[in-house]
C-alpha atoms as a PDB file:
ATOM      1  CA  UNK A   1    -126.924  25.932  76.914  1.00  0.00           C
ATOM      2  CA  UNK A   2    -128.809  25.102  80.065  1.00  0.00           C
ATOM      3  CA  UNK A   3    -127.024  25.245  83.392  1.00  0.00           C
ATOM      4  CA  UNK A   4    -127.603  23.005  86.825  1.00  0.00           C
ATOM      5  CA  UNK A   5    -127.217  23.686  90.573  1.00  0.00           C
ATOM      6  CA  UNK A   6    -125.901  22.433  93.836  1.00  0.00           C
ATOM      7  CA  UNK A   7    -128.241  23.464  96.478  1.00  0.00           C
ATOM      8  CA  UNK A   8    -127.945  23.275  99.955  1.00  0.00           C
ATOM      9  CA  UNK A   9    -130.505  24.679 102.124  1.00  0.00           C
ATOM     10  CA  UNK A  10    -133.349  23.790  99.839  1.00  0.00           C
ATOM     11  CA  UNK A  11    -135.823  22.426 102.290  1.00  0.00           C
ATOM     12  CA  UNK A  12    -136.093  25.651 103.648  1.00  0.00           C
ATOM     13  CA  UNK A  13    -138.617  28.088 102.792  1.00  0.00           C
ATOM     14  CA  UNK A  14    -136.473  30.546 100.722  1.00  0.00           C
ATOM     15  CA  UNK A  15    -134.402  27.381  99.731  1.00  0.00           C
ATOM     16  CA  UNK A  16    -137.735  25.924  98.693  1.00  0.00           C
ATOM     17  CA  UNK A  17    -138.589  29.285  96.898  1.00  0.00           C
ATOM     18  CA  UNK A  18    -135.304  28.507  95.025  1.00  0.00           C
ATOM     19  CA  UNK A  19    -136.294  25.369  94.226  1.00  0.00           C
ATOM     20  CA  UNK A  20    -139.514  26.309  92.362  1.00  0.00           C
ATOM     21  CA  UNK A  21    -137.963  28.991  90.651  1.00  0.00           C
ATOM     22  CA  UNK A  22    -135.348  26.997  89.223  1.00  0.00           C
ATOM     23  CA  UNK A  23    -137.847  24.505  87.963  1.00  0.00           C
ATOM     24  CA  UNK A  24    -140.044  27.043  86.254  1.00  0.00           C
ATOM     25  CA  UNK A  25    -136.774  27.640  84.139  1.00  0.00           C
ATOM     26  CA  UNK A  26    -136.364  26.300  81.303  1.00  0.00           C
ATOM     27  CA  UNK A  27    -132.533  26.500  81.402  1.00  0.00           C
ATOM     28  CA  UNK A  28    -132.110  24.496  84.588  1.00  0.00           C
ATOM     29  CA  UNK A  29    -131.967  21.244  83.430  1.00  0.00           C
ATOM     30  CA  UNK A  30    -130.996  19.680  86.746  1.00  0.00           C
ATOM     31  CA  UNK A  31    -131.534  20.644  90.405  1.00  0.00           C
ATOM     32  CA  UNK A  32    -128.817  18.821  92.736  1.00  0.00           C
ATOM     33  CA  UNK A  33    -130.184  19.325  96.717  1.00  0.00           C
ATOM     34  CA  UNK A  34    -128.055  17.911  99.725  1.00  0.00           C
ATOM     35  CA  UNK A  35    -129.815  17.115 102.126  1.00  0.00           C
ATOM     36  CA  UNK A  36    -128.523  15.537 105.362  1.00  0.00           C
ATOM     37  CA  UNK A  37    -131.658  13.058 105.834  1.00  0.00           C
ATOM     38  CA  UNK A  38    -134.180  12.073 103.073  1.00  0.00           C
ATOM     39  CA  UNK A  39    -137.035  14.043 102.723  1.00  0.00           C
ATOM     40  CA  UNK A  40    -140.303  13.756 100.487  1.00  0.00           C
ATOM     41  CA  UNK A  41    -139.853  15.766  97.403  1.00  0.00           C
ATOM     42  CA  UNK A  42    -142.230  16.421  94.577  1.00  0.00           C
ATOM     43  CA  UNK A  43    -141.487  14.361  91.852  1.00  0.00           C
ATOM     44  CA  UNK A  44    -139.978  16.058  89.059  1.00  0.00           C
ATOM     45  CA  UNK A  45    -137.430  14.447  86.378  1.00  0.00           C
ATOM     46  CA  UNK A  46    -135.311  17.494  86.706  1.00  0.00           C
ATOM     47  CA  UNK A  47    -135.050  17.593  90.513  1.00  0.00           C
ATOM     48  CA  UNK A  48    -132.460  15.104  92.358  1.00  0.00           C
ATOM     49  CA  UNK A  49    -131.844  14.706  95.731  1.00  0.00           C
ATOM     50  CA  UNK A  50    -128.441  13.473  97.458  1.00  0.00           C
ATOM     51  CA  UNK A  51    -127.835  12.547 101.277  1.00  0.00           C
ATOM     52  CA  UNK A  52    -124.637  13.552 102.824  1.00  0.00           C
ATOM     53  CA  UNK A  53    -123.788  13.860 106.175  1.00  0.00           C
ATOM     54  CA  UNK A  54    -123.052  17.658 106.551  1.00  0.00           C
ATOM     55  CA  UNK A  55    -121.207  17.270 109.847  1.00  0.00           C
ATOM     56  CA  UNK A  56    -118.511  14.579 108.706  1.00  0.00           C
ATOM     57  CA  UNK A  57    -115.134  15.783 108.442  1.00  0.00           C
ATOM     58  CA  UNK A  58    -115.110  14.546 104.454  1.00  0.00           C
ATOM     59  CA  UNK A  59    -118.458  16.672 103.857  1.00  0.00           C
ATOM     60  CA  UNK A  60    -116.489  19.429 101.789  1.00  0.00           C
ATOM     61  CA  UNK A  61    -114.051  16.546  99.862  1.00  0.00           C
ATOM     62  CA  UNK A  62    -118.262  14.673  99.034  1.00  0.00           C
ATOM     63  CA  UNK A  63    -119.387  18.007  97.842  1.00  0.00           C
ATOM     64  CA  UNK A  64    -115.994  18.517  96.031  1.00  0.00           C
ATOM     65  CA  UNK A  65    -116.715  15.092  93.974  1.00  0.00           C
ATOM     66  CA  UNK A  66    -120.856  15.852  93.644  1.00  0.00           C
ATOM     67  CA  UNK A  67    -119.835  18.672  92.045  1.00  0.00           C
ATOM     68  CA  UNK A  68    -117.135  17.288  89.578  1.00  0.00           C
ATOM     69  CA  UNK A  69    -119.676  14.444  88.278  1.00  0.00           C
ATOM     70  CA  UNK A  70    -122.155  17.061  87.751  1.00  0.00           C
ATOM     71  CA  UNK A  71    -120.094  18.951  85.539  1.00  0.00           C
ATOM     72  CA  UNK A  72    -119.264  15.948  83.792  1.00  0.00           C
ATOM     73  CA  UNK A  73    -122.416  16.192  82.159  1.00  0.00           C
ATOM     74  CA  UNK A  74    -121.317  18.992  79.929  1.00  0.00           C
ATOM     75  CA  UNK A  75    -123.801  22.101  81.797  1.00  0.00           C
ATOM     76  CA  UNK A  76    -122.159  24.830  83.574  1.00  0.00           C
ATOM     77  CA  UNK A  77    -122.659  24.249  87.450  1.00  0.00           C
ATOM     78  CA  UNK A  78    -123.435  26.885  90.049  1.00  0.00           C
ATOM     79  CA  UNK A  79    -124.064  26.510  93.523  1.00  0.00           C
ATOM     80  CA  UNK A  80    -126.186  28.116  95.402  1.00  0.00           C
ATOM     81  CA  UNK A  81    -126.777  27.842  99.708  1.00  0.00           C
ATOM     82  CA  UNK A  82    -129.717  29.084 101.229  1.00  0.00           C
ATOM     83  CA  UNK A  83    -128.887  28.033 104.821  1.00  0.00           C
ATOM     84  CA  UNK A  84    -130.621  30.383 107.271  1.00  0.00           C
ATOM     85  CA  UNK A  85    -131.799  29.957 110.892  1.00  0.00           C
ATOM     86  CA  UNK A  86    -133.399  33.339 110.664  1.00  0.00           C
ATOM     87  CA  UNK A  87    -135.652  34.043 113.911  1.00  0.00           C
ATOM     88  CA  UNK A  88    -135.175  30.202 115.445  1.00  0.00           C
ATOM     89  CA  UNK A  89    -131.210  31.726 115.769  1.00  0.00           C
ATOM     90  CA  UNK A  90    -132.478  33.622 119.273  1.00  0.00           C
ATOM     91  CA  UNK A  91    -132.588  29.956 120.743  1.00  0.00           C
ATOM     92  CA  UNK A  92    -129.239  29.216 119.436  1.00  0.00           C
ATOM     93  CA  UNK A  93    -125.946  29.179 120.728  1.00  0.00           C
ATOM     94  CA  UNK A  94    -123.455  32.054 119.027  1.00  0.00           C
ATOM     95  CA  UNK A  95    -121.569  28.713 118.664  1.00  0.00           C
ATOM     96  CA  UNK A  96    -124.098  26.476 117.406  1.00  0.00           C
ATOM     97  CA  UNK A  97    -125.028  29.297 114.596  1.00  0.00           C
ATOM     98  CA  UNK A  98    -121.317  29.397 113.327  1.00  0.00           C
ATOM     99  CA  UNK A  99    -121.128  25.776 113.105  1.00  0.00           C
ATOM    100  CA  UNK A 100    -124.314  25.879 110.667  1.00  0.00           C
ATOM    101  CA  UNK A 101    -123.722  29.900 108.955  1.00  0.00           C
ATOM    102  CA  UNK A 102    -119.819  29.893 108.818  1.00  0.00           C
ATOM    103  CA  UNK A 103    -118.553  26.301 109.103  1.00  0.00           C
ATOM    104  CA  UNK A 104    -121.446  23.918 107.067  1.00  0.00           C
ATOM    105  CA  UNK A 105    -121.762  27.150 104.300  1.00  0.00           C
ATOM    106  CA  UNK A 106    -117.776  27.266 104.634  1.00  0.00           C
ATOM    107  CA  UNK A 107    -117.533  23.947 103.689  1.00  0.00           C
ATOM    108  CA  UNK A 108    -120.299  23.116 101.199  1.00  0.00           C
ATOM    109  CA  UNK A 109    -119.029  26.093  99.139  1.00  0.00           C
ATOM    110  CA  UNK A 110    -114.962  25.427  99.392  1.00  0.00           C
ATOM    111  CA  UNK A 111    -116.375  21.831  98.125  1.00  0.00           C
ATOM    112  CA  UNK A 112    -118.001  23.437  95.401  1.00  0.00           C
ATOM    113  CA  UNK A 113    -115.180  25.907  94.598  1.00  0.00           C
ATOM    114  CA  UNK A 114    -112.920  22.565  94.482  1.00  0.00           C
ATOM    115  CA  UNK A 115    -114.729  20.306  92.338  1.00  0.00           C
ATOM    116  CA  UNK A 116    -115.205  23.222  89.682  1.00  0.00           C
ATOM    117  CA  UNK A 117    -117.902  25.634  90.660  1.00  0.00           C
ATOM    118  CA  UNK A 118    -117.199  29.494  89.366  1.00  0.00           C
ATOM    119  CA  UNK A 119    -120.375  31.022  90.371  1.00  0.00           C
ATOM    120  CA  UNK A 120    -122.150  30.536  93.560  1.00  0.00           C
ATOM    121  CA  UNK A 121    -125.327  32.019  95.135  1.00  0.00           C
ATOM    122  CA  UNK A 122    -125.020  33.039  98.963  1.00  0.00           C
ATOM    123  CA  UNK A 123    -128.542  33.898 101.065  1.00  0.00           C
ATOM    124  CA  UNK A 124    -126.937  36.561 103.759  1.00  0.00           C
ATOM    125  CA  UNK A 125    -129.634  39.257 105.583  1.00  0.00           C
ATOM    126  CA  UNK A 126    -130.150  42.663 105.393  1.00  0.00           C
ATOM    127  CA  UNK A 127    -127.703  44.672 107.773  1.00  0.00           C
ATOM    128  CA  UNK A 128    -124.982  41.913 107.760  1.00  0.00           C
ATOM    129  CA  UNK A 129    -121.557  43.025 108.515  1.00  0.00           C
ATOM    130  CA  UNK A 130    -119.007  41.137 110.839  1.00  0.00           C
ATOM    131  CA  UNK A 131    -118.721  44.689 112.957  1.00  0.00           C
ATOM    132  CA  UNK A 132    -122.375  44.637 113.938  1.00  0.00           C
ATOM    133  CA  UNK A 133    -122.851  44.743 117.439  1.00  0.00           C
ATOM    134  CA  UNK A 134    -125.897  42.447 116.832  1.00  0.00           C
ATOM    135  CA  UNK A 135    -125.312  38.792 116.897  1.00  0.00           C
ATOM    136  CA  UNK A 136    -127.127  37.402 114.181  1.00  0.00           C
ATOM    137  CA  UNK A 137    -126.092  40.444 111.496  1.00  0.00           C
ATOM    138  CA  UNK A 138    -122.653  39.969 112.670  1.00  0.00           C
ATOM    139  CA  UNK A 139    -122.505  35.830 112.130  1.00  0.00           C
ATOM    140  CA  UNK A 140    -123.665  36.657 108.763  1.00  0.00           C
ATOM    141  CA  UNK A 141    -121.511  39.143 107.966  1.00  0.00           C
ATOM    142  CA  UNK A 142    -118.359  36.929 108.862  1.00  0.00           C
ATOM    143  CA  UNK A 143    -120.022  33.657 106.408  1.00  0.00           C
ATOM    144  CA  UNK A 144    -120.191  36.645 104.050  1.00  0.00           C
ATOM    145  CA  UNK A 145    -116.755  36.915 104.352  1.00  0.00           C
ATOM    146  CA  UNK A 146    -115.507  33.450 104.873  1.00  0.00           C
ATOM    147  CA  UNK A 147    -117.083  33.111 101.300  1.00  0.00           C
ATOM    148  CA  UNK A 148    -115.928  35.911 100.039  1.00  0.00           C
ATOM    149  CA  UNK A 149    -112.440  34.633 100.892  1.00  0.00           C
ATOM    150  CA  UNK A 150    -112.961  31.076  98.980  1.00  0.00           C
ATOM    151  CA  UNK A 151    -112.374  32.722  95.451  1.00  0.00           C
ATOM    152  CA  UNK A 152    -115.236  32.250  93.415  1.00  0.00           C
ATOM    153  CA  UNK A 153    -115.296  34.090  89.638  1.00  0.00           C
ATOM    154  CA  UNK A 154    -118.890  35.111  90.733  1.00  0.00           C
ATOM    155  CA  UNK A 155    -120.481  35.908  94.234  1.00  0.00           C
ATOM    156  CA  UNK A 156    -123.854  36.797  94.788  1.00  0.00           C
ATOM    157  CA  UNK A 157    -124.668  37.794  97.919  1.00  0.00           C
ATOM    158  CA  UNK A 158    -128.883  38.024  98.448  1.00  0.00           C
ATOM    159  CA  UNK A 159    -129.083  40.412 101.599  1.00  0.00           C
ATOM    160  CA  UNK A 160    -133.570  40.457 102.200  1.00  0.00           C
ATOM    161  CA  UNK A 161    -134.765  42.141 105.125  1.00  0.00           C
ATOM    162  CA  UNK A 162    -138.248  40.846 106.127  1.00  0.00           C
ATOM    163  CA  UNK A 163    -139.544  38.062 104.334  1.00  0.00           C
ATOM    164  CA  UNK A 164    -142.738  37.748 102.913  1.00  0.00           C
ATOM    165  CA  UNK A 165    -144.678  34.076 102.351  1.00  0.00           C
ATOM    166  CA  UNK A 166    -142.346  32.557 105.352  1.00  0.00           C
ATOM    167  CA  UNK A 167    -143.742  30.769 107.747  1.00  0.00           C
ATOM    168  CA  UNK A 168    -141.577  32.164 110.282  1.00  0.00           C
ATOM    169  CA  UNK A 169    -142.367  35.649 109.423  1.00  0.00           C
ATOM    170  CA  UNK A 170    -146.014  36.855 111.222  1.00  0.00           C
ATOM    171  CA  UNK A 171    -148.224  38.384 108.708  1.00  0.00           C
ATOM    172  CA  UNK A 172    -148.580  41.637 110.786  1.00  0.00           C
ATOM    173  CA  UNK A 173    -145.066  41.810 110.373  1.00  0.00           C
ATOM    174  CA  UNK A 174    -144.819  41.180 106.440  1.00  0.00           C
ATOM    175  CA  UNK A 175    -147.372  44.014 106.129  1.00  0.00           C
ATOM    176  CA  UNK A 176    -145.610  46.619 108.076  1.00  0.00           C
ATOM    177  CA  UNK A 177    -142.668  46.002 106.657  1.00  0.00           C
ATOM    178  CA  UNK A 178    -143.642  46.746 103.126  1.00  0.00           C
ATOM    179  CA  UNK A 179    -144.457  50.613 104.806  1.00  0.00           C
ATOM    180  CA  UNK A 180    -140.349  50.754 105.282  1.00  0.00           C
ATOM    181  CA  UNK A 181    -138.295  51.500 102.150  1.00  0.00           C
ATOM    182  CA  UNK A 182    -134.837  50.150 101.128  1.00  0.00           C
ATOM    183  CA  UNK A 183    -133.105  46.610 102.642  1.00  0.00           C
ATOM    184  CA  UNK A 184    -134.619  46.389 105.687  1.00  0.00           C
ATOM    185  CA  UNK A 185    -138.269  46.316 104.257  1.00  0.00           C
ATOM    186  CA  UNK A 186    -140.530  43.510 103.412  1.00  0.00           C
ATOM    187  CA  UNK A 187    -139.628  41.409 100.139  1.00  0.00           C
ATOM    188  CA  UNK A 188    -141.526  38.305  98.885  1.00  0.00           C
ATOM    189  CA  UNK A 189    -139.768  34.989  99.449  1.00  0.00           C
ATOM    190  CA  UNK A 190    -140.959  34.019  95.475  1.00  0.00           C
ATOM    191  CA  UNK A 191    -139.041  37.464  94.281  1.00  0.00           C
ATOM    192  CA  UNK A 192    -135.545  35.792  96.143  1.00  0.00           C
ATOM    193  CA  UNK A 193    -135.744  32.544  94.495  1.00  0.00           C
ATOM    194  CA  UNK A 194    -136.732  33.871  91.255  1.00  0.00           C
ATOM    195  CA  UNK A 195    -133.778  36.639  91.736  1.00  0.00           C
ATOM    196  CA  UNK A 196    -131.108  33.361  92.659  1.00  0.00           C
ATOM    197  CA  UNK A 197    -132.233  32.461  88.960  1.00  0.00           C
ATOM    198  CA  UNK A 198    -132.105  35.846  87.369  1.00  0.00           C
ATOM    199  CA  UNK A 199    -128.616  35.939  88.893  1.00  0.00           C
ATOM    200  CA  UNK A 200    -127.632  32.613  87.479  1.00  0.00           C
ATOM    201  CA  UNK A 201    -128.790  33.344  83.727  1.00  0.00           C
ATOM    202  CA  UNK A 202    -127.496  37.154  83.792  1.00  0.00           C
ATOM    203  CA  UNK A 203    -124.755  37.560  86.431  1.00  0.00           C
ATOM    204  CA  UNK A 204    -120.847  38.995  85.552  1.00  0.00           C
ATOM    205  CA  UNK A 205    -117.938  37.911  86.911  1.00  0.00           C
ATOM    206  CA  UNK A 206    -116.908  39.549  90.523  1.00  0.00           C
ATOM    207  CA  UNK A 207    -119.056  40.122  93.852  1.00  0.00           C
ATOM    208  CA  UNK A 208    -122.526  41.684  93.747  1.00  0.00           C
ATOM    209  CA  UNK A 209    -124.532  42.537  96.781  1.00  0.00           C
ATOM    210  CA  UNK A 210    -128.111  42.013  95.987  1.00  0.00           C
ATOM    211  CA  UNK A 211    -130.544  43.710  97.892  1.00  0.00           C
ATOM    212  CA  UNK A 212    -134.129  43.936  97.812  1.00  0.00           C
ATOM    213  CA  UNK A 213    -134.729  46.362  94.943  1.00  0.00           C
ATOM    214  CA  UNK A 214    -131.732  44.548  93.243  1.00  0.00           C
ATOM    215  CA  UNK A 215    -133.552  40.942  93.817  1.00  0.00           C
ATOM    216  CA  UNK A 216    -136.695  42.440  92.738  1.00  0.00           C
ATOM    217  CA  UNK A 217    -135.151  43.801  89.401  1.00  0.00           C
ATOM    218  CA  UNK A 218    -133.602  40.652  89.134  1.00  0.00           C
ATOM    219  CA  UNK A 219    -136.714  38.390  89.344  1.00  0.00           C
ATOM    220  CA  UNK A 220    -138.531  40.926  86.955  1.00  0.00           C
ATOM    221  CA  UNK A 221    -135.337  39.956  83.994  1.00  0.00           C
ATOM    222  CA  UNK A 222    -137.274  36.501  83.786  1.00  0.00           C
END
């Protein structure tokens, strides 16, 4: 049996990863992205695109019934949010960034949870912990755990370090990075979105922390 997802996040570029991945698979028969204002998508039969407004105070009960008429289609349904300001969060507010990390990925995944989701794919960073005395690494750690806390029978959490095939990332950067071994290294964006799908066909139940030799092994099991 094939499967679908409810993405958030998928205009970004690891989101967008994501989203190619999943349509290369054969066993996604349906992508579902939320997206808070149109934008132009490729056309594909098995792609679908839905506009909420993620700052509404109902934006968690609209992703609770999204997610319940998806699964009325018979497929299992995981979710999957690859929200990430990544190096644009320096020009953020500590505020603004939990409003978008902790309280949109809070909500879009409690919706999920509610309208019948078991399994759920979380983008995080390398380094995240809510004790870090660094900002960003700290934000994610506490979305890490705000998710953690929501119940799900299976959490994924992807932890890259530098991202290769980003826009945001400067090439000089993605080569040096692939000189340091372990998390905090260089990994190619295609090798996360491909390891979000590896996840979704092979995954157990509980949490897994994923990474970047884990995401790599996992986009090699396709």
């Amino acid at each position: 049996m094939g499967f679908r997802v409810l993405l958030v996040g998928g205009t970004g570029q690891v989101g967008s990863a994501l989203m190619r991945a999943l349509l290369a698979s054969s066993a996604c028969n349906e992508v579902v992205m939320v997206n808070r204002r149109a934008v132009v998508l490729t056309e594909h039969k098995r792609l679908r695109q839905v506009i909420l407004d993620t700052s509404a105070a109902n934006f968690e009960s609209e992703i609770k019934k999204l997610a319940a008429s998806c699964l009325a289609q018979g497929d299992p349904l995981y979710g999957a949010s690859c929200i990430g300001i990544g190096k644009g969060s320096q020009k953020w507010s500590e505020e603004d960034i939990k409003k978008l990390e902790i309280g949109l990925v809070g909500a879009f995944a409690r919706g999920c949870l509610a309208g019948g989701v078991e399994r759920f794919g979380l983008l995080s960073a390398a380094g995240s912990s809510a004790k870090s005395r660094i900002r960003y690494a700290r934000i994610m750690g506490q979305k890490e755990d705000t998710v953690r806390k929501i119940g799900f029978k299976r959490l994924a959490i992807f932890r890259p370090g530098i991202i290769a095939g980003n826009v945001h990332t400067p090439g000089v950067l993605a080569w040096l990075g692939r000189l340091i071994p372990g998390s905090f290294g260089t990994i190619d964006q295609d090798d996360i979105g491909r390891a979000f799908v590896g996840e979704f066909l092979h995954g157990s139940n509980g949490t897994a922390i994923l990474e970047n030799a884990a995401m790599r092994e996992r986009s090699r099991g396709l």
